[in-house]
Structure formats: structure tokens, C-alpha cells
C-alpha atoms as a PDB file:
ATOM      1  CA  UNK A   1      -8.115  18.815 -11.634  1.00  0.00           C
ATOM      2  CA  UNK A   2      -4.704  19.970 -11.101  1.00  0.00           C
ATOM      3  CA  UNK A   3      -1.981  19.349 -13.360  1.00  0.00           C
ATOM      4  CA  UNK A   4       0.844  17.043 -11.955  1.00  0.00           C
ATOM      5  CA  UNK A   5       3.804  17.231 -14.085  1.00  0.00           C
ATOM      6  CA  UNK A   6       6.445  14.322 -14.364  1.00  0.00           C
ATOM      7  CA  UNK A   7       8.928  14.349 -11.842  1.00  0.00           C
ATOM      8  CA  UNK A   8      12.631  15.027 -11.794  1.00  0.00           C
ATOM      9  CA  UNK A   9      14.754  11.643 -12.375  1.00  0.00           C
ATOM     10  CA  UNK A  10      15.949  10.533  -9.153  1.00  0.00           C
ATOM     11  CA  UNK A  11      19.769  11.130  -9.164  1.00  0.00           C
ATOM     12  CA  UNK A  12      20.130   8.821  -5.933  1.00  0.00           C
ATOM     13  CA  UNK A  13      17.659   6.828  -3.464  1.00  0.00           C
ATOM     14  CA  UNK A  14      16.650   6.795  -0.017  1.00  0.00           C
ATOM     15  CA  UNK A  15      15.787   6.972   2.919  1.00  0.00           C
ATOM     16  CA  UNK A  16      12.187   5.999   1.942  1.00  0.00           C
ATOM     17  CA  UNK A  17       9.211   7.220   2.951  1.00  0.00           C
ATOM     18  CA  UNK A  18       6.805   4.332   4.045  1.00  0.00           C
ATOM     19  CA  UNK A  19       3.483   4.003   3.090  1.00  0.00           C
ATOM     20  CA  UNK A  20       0.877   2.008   4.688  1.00  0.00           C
ATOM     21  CA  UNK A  21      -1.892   1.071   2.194  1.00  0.00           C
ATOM     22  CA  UNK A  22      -5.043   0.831   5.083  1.00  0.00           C
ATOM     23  CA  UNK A  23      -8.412  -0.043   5.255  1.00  0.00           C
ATOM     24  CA  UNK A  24     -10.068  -2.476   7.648  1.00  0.00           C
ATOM     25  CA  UNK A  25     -12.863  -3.419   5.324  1.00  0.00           C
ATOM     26  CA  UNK A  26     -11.666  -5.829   2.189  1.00  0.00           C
ATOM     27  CA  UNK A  27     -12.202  -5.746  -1.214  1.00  0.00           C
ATOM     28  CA  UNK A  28     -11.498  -1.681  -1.662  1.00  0.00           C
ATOM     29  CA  UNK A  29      -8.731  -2.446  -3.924  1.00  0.00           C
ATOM     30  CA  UNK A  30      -5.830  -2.505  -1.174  1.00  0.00           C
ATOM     31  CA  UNK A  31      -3.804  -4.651  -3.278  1.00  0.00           C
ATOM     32  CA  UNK A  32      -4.699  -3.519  -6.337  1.00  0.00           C
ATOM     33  CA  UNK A  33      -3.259   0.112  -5.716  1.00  0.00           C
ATOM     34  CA  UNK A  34      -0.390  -1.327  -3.424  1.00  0.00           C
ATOM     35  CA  UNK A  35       0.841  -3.001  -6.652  1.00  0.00           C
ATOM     36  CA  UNK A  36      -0.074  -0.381  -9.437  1.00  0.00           C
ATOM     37  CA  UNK A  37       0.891   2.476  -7.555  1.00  0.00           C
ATOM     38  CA  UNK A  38       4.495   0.969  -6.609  1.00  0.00           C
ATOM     39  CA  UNK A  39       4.667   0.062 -10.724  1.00  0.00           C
ATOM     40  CA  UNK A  40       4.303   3.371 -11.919  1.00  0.00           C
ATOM     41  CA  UNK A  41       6.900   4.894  -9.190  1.00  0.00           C
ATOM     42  CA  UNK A  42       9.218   2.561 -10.326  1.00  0.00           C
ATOM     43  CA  UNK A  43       8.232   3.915 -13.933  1.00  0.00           C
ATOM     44  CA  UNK A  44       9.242   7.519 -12.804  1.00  0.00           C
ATOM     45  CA  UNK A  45      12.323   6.051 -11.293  1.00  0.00           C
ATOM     46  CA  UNK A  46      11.591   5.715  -8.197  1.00  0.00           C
ATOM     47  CA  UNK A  47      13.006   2.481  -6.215  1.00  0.00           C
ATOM     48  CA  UNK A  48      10.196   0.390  -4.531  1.00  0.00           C
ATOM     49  CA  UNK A  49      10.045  -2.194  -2.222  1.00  0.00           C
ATOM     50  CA  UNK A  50       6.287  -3.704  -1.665  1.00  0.00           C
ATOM     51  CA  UNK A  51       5.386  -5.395   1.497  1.00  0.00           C
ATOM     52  CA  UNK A  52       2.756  -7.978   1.749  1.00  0.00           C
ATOM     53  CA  UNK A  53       1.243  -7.695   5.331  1.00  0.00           C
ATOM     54  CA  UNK A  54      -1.590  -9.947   4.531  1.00  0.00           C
ATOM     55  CA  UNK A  55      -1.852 -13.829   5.437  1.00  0.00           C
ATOM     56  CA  UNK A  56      -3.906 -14.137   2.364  1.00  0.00           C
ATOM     57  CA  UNK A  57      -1.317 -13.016   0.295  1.00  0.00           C
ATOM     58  CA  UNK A  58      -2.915 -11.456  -2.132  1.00  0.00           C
ATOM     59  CA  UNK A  59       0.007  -8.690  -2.979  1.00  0.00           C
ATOM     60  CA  UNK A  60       2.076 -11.766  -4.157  1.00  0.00           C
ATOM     61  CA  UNK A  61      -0.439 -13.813  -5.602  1.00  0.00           C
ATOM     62  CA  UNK A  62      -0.974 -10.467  -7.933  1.00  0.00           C
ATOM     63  CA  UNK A  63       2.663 -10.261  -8.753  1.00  0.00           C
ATOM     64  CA  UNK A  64       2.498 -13.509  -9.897  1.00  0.00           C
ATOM     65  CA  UNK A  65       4.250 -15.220  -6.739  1.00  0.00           C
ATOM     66  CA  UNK A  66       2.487 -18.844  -5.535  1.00  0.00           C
ATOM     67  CA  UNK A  67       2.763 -17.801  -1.387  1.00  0.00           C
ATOM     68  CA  UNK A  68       2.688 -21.496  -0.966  1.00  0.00           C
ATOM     69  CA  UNK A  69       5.937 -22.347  -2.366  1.00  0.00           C
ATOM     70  CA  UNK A  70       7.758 -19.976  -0.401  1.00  0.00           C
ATOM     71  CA  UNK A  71      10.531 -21.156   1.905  1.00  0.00           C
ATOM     72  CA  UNK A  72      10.586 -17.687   3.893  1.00  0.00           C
ATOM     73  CA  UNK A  73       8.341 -14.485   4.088  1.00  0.00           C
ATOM     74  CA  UNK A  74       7.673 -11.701   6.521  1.00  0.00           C
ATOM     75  CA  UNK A  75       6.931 -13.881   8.783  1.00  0.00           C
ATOM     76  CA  UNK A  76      10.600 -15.221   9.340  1.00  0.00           C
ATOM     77  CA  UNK A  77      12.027 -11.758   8.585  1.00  0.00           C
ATOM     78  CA  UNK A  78       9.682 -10.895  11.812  1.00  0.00           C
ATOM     79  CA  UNK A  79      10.033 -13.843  13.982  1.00  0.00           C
ATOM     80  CA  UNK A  80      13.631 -15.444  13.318  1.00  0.00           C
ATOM     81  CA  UNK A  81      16.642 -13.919  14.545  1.00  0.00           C
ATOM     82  CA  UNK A  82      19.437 -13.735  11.884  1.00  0.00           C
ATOM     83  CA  UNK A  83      16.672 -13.841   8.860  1.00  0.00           C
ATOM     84  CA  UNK A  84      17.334 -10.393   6.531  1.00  0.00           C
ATOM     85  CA  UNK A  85      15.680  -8.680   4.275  1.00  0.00           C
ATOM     86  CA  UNK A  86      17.931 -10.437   1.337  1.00  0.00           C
ATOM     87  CA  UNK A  87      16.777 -13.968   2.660  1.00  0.00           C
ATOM     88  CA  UNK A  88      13.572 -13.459   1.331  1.00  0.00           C
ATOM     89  CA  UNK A  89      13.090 -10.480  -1.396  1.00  0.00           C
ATOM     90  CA  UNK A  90      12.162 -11.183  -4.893  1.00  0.00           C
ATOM     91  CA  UNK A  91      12.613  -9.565  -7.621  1.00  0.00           C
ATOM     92  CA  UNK A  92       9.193  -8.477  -9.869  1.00  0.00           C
ATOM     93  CA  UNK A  93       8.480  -8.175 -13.440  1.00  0.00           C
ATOM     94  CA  UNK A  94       8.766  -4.238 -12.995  1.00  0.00           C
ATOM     95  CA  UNK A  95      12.267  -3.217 -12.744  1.00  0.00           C
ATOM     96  CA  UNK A  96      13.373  -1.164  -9.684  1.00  0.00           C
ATOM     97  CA  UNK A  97      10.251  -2.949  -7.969  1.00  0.00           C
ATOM     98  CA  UNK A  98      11.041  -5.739  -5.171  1.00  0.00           C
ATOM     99  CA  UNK A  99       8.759  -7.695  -3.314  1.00  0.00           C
ATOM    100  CA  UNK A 100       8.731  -8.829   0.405  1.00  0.00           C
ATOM    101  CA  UNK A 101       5.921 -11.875   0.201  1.00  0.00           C
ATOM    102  CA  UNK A 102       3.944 -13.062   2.921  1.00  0.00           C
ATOM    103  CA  UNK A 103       1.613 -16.566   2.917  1.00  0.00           C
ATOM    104  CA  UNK A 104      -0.818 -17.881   6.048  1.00  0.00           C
ATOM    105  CA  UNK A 105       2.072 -18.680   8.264  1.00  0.00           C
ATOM    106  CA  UNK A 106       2.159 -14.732   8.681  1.00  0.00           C
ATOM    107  CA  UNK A 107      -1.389 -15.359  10.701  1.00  0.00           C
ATOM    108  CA  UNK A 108       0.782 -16.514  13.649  1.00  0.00           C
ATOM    109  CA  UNK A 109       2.858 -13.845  14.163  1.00  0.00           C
ATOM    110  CA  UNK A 110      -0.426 -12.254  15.418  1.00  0.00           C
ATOM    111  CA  UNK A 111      -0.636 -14.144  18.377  1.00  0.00           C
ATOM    112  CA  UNK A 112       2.949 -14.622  18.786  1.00  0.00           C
ATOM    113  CA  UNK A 113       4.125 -11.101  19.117  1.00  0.00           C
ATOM    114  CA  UNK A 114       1.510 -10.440  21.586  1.00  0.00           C
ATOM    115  CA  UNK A 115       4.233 -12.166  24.133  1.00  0.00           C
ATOM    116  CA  UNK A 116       6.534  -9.643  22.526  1.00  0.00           C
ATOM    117  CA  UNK A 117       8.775  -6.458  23.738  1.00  0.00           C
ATOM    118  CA  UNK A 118       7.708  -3.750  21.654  1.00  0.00           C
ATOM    119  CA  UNK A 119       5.360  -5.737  19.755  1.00  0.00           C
ATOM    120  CA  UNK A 120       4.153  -2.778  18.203  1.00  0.00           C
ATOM    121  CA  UNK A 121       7.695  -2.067  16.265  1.00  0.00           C
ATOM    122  CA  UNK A 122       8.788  -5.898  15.238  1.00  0.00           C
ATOM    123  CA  UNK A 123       7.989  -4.334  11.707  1.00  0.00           C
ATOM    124  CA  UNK A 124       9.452  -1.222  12.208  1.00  0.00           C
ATOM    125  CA  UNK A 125      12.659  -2.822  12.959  1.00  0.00           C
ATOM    126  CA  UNK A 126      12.677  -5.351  10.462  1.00  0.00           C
ATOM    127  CA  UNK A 127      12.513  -2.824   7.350  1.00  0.00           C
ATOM    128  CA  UNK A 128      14.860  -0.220   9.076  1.00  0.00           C
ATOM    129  CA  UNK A 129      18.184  -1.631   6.928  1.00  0.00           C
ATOM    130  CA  UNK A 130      16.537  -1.311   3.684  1.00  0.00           C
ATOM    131  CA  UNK A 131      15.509   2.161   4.295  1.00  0.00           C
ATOM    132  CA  UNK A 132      18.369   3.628   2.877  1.00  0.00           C
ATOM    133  CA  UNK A 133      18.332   1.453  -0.338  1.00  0.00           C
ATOM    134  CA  UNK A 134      14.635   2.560  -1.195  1.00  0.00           C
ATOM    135  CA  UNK A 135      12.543   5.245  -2.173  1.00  0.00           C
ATOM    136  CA  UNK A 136       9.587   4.196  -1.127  1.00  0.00           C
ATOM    137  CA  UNK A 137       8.312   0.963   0.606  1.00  0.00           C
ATOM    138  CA  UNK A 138       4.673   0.364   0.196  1.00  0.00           C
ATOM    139  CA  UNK A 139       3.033  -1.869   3.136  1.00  0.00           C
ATOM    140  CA  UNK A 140      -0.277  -3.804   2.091  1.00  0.00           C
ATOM    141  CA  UNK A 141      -2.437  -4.082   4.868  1.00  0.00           C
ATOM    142  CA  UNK A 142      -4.720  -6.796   5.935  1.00  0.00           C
ATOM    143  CA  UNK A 143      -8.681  -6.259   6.345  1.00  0.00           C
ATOM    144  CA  UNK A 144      -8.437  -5.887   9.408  1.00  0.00           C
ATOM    145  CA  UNK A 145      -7.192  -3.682  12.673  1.00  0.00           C
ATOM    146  CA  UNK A 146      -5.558  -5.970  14.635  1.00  0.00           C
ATOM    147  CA  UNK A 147      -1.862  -6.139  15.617  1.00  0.00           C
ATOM    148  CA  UNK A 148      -0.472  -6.591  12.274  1.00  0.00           C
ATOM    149  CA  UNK A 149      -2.076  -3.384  11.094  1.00  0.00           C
ATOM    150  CA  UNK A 150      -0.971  -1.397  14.240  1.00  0.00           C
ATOM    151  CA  UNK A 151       2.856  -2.967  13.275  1.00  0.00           C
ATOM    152  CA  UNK A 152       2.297  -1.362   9.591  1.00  0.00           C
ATOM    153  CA  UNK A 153       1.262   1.990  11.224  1.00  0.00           C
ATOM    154  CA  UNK A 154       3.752   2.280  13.328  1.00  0.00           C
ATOM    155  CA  UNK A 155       6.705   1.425  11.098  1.00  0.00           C
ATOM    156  CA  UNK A 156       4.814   3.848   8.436  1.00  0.00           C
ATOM    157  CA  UNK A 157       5.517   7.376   7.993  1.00  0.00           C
ATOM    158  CA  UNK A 158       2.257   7.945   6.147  1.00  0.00           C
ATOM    159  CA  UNK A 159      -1.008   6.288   5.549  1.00  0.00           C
ATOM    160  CA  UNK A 160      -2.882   6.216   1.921  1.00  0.00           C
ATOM    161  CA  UNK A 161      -6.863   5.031   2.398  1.00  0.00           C
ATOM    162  CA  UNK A 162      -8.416   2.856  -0.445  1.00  0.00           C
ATOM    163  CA  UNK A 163     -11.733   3.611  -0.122  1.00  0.00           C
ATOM    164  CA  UNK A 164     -14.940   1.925  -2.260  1.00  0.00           C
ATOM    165  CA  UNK A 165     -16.998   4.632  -3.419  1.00  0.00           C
ATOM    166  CA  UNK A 166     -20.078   2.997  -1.749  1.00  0.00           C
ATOM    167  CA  UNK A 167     -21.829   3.802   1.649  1.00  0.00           C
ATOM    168  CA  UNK A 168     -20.923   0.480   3.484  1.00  0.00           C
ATOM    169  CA  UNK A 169     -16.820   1.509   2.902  1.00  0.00           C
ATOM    170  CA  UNK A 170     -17.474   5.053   3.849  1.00  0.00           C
ATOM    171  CA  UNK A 171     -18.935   4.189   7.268  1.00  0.00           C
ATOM    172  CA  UNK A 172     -15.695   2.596   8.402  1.00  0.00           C
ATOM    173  CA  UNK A 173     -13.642   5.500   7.893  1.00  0.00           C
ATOM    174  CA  UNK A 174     -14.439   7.144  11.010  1.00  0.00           C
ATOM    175  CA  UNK A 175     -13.316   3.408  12.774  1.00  0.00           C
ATOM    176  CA  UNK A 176      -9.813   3.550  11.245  1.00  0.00           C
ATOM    177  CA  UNK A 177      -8.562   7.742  11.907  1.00  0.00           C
ATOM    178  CA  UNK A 178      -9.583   7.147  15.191  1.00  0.00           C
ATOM    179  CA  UNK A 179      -7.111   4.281  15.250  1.00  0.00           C
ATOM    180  CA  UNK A 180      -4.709   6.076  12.915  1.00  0.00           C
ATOM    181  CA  UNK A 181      -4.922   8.937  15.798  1.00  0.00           C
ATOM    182  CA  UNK A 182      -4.424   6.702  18.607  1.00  0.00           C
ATOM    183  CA  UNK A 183      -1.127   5.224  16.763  1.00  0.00           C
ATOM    184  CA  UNK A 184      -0.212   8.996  15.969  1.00  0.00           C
ATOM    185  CA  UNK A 185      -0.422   9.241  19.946  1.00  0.00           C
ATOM    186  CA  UNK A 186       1.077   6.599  21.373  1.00  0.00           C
ATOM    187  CA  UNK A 187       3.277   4.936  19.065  1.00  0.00           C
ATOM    188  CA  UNK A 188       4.322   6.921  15.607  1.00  0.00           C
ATOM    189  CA  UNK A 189       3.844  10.759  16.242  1.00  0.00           C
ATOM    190  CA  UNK A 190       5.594  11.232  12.911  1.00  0.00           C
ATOM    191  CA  UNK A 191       2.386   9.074  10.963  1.00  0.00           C
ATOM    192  CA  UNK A 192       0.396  11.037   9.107  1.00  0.00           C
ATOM    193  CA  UNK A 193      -2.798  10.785   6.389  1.00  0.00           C
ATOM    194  CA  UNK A 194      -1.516  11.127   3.059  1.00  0.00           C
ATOM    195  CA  UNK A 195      -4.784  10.837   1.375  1.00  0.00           C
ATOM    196  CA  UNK A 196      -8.396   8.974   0.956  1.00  0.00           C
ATOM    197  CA  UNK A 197      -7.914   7.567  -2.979  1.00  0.00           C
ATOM    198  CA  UNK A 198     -11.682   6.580  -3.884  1.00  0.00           C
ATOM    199  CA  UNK A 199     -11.526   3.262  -6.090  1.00  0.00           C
ATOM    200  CA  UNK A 200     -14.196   1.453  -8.205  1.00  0.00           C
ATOM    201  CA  UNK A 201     -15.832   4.632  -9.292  1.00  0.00           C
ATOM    202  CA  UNK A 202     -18.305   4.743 -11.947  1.00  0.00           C
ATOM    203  CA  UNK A 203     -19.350   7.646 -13.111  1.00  0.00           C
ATOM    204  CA  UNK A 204     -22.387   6.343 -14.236  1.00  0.00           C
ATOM    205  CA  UNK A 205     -24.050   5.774 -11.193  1.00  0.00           C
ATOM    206  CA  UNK A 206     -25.500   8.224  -8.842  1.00  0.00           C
ATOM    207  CA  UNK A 207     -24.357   5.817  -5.703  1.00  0.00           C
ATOM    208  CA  UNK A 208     -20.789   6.715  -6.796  1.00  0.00           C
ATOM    209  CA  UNK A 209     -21.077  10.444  -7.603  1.00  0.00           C
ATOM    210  CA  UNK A 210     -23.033  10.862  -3.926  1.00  0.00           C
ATOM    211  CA  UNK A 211     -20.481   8.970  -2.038  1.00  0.00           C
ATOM    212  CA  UNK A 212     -17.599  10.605  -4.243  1.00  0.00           C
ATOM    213  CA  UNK A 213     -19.198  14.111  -3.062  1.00  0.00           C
ATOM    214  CA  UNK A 214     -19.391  13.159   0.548  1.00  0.00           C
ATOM    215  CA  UNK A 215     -15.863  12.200   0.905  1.00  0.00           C
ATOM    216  CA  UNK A 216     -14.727  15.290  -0.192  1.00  0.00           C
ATOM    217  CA  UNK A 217     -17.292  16.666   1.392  1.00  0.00           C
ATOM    218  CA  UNK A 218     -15.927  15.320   5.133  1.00  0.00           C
ATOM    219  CA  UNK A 219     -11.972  15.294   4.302  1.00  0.00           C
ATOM    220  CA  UNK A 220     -11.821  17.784   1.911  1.00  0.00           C
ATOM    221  CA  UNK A 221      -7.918  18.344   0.779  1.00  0.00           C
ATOM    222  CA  UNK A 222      -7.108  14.966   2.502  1.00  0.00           C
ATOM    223  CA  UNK A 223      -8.894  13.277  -0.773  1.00  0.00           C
ATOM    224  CA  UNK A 224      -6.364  12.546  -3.498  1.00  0.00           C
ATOM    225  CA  UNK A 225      -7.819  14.485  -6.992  1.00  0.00           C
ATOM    226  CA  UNK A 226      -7.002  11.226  -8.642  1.00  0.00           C
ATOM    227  CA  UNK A 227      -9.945   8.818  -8.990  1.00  0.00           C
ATOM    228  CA  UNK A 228      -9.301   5.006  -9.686  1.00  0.00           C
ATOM    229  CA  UNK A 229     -12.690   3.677 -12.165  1.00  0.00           C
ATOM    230  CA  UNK A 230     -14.491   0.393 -12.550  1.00  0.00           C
ATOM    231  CA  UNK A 231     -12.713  -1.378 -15.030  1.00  0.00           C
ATOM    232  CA  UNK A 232     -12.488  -5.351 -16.278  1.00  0.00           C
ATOM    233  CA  UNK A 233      -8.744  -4.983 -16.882  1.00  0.00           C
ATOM    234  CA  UNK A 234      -7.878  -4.610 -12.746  1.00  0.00           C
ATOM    235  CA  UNK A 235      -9.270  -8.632 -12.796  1.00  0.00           C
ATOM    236  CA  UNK A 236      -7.298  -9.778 -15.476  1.00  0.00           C
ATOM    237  CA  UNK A 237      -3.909  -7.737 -14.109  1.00  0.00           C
ATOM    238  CA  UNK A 238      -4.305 -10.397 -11.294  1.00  0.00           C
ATOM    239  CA  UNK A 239      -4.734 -13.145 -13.128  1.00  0.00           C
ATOM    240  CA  UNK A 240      -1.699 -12.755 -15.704  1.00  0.00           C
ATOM    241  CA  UNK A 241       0.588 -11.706 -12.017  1.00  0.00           C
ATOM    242  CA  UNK A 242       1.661  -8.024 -13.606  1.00  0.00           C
ATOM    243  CA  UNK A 243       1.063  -4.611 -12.848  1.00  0.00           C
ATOM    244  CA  UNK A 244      -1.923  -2.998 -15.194  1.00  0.00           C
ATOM    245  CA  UNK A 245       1.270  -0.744 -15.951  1.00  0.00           C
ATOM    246  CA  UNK A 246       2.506  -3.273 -17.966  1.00  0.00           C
ATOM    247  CA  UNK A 247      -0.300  -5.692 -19.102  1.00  0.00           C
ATOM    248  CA  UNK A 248      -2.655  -2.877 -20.310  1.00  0.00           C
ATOM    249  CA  UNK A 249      -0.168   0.216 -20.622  1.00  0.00           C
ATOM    250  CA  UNK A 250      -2.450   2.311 -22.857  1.00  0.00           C
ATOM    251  CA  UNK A 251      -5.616   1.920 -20.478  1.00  0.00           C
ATOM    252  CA  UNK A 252      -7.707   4.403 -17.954  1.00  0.00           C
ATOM    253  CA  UNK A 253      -6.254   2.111 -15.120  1.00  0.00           C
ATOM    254  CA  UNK A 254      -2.710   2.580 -15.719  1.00  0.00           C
ATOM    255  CA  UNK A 255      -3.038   6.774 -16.653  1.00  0.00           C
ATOM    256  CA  UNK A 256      -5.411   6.624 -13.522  1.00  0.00           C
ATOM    257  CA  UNK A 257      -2.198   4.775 -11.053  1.00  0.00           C
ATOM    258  CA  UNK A 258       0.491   7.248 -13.344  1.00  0.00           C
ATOM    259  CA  UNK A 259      -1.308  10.103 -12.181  1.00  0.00           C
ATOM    260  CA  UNK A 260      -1.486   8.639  -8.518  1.00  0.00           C
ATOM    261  CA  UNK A 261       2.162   8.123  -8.259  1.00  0.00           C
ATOM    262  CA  UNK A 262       2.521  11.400  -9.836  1.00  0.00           C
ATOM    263  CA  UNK A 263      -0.108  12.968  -6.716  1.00  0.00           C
ATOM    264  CA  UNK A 264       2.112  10.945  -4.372  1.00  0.00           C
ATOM    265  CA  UNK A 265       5.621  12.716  -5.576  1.00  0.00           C
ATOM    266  CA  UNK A 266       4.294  16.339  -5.876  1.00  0.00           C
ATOM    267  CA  UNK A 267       2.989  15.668  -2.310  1.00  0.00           C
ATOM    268  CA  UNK A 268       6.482  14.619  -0.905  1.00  0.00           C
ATOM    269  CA  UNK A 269       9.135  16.633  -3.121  1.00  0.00           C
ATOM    270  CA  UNK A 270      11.772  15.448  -1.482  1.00  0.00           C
ATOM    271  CA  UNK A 271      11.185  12.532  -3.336  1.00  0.00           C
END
């Protein structure tokens, strides 16, 4: 394992880098990392605006946000003319982390941008004015690789892959670089793969340590050293709406997500 040392303070931000947090199967901890990863930037100083691009949304829901009470989200900021960024950011527990929320009304957009003009930038557009007030802006995903998705890609610079260290996940892989490739083509020549970030690892099984080995195996140094376990504490994080950061600062989870966002800078020095 390499040794990633603490960064630098950052002196000033911006322009961020955009990350699209990407995987069309659910439940590979997406959210999870969107949130914990984004928490321990903003612990190295790092300004951070979080995106939920999910009708579910989950990424609010885990910041402790009810998406149901919301007056605006993404969807406005994409659909209304006149609706900015300002309109509808909140501010998280985490300081120097912000939060764009989404709820189900974002499930519309889908079929309404199809009518569209550049359908495939309304997102792109929509984040450009707070590029210069960020450091990074993380983007969580839906389950899915529909025309939301393809919006997050193309407004993205850079793609990280949550990936379930079991053989059903792994299979799908293959499904999203080939889109990831065909965005890089047509859309976003500037995207590229940051990383694969296996999640839900236990060491204890073989299952893990065989899927684990055939990652690296296929994407060799596209696979981020950093390993996020199996642990109870993720669940609860969700449940008391704070970063595992904060809730359990002392645990694997949060050294695991410090090391990440560590991975993340030493990878993109500029920074």
C-alpha cells in the first residue's frame, strides 16, 4: 500500500474538478462514498459541493435532509429558467460541504429533457457558475444508465466506480466503460476513469478476496489501493443524517474514506 501523505492546505478554491460517482447496479455504496468521501475533503480543506442525481434521494436522506419537504431541487435548477444554484443549496453538518438535493420530481426531468436542445448538457450548464467557488463537486448517480446518468457524465470531468466486491457487481462493469467510452466520444472527450473503489469488502471471505483479485486483475492501476470494509457503522451514519467522518471519527470507515480523499488529491495535485 502506498503511503498518501496529507495534503497542502488549500490557499484558494476552484475551478473544481467534477466527479461522477457511477454505477448502474444499486446498493454498491454510491451514496455512501458520495457523502463520506466529500466529508473528509472538506476535512483536508477542500470546498465541496455534493449533487444528488437520484429521484430516490438517498444522498439527502443520508445528510439528514427529508427530500419531501423541499420547495426546490435539481430538478428546478434543471428545468426552470431563472432558478440558481443559491435557490436551492443547503448547507450540511460538515463545514465547507454544501448540498444540491434532489426528491422524485427529479424522475421527470428524464422524459422531459428528451424534447430538449442539448439534452445531454442541461447539467453541465446548470453547475458551470459554481465551478469557480468549489473544489470539487461530487455527482451521485442513479442505478441506472439512462439520461440522467449520461447528463452526470457529461458535465463530469472524471468518473469514480463503486463497485461490490461480489460477482453479480463485477459483471456490469464491462456495461458501464463501454458507456463511459461512448460519452468520452461523443459528448465529454475530457471524461476520464479516475478509479474502481471496491466497497463492502470482507476480508474474511474468499468471495471477496477472489473478486478483489480479479478487479485488479482486469483494471489493474485504474483500482484505487484504498479498500472500503463491511462495517455496521455505514447503516447507522444514515440513520443519524451525518457523515461516518463525524458520527464514528475513530472507526475503519472513516480512516478507510480519509485515505480515499487522500488517493483522490495525490491523483489530481492541482488540487
Amino acid at each position: 500500500m502506498p503511503r498518501f501523505p496529507a495534503p497542502r492546505p488549500a490557499m484558494e478554491h476552484g475551478p473544481a474538478k467534477i466527479i461522477a460517482m457511477c454505477n448502474q447496479k444499486g446498493g454498491v455504496g454510491k451514496t455512501t462514498s458520495t457523502i463520506n468521501l466529500g466529508a473528509a475533503l472538506a476535512e483536508y480543506g477542500r470546498k465541496v459541493l455534493l449533487v444528488d442525481f437520484d429521484p430516490q434521494g438517498a444522498l439527502s436522506v443520508g445528510l439528514g435532509v427529508n427530500p419531501m419537504e423541499l420547495d426546490r431541487t435539481v430538478y428546478n435548477l434543471l428545468m426552470e429558467r431563472g432558478v440558481t444554484i443559491e435557490d436551492i443549496l443547503l448547507k450540511t453538518i460538515t463545514p465547507g460541504m454544501d448540498l444540491l438535493p434532489s426528491n422524485i420530481d427529479l424522475s421527470a426531468a428524464e422524459v422531459q429533457l428528451v424534447t430538449e436542445v442539448a439534452r445531454e448538457s442541461a447539467l453541465a450548464r446548470a453547475l458551470k457558475p459554481a465551478l469557480s467557488e468549489y473544489d470539487f463537486i461530487i455527482i451521485d448517480c442513479q442505478p441506472s444508465l439512462g439520461l440522467l446518468t449520461v447528463n452526470a457524465l457529461t458535465a463530469a470531468h472524471s468518473v469514480i466506480v463503486p463497485l461490490e466486491c461480489e460477482f453479480f457487481a463485477l459483471r456490469g462493469v464491462a456495461l458501464l466503460t463501454e458507456t463511459i467510452e461512448k460519452v468520452r466520444e461523443r459528448l465529454n472527450p475530457e471524461l476520464d476513469l479516475d478509479g474502481i473503489l471496491a466497497t463492502m469488502y470482507d476480508a474474511r471471505t474468499v468471495h471477496s478476496r477472489e473478486v478483489l483479485a480479479r478487479v485488479v486483475q482486469a483494471f489493474g492501476e485504474q483500482v484505487f489501493h484504498t479498500v472500503i470494509g463491511r462495517t455496521v457503522r455505514f447503516p447507522e451514519t444514515t440513520v443519524a443524517g451525518e457523515p461516518i467522518t463525524s458520527y464514528a471519527s475513530s472507526s475503519v470507515g472513516a480512516a478507510a474514506y480519509r485515505q480515499l480523499a487522500r488517493e483522490v488529491l495525490a491523483r489530481c495535485p492541482v488540487a
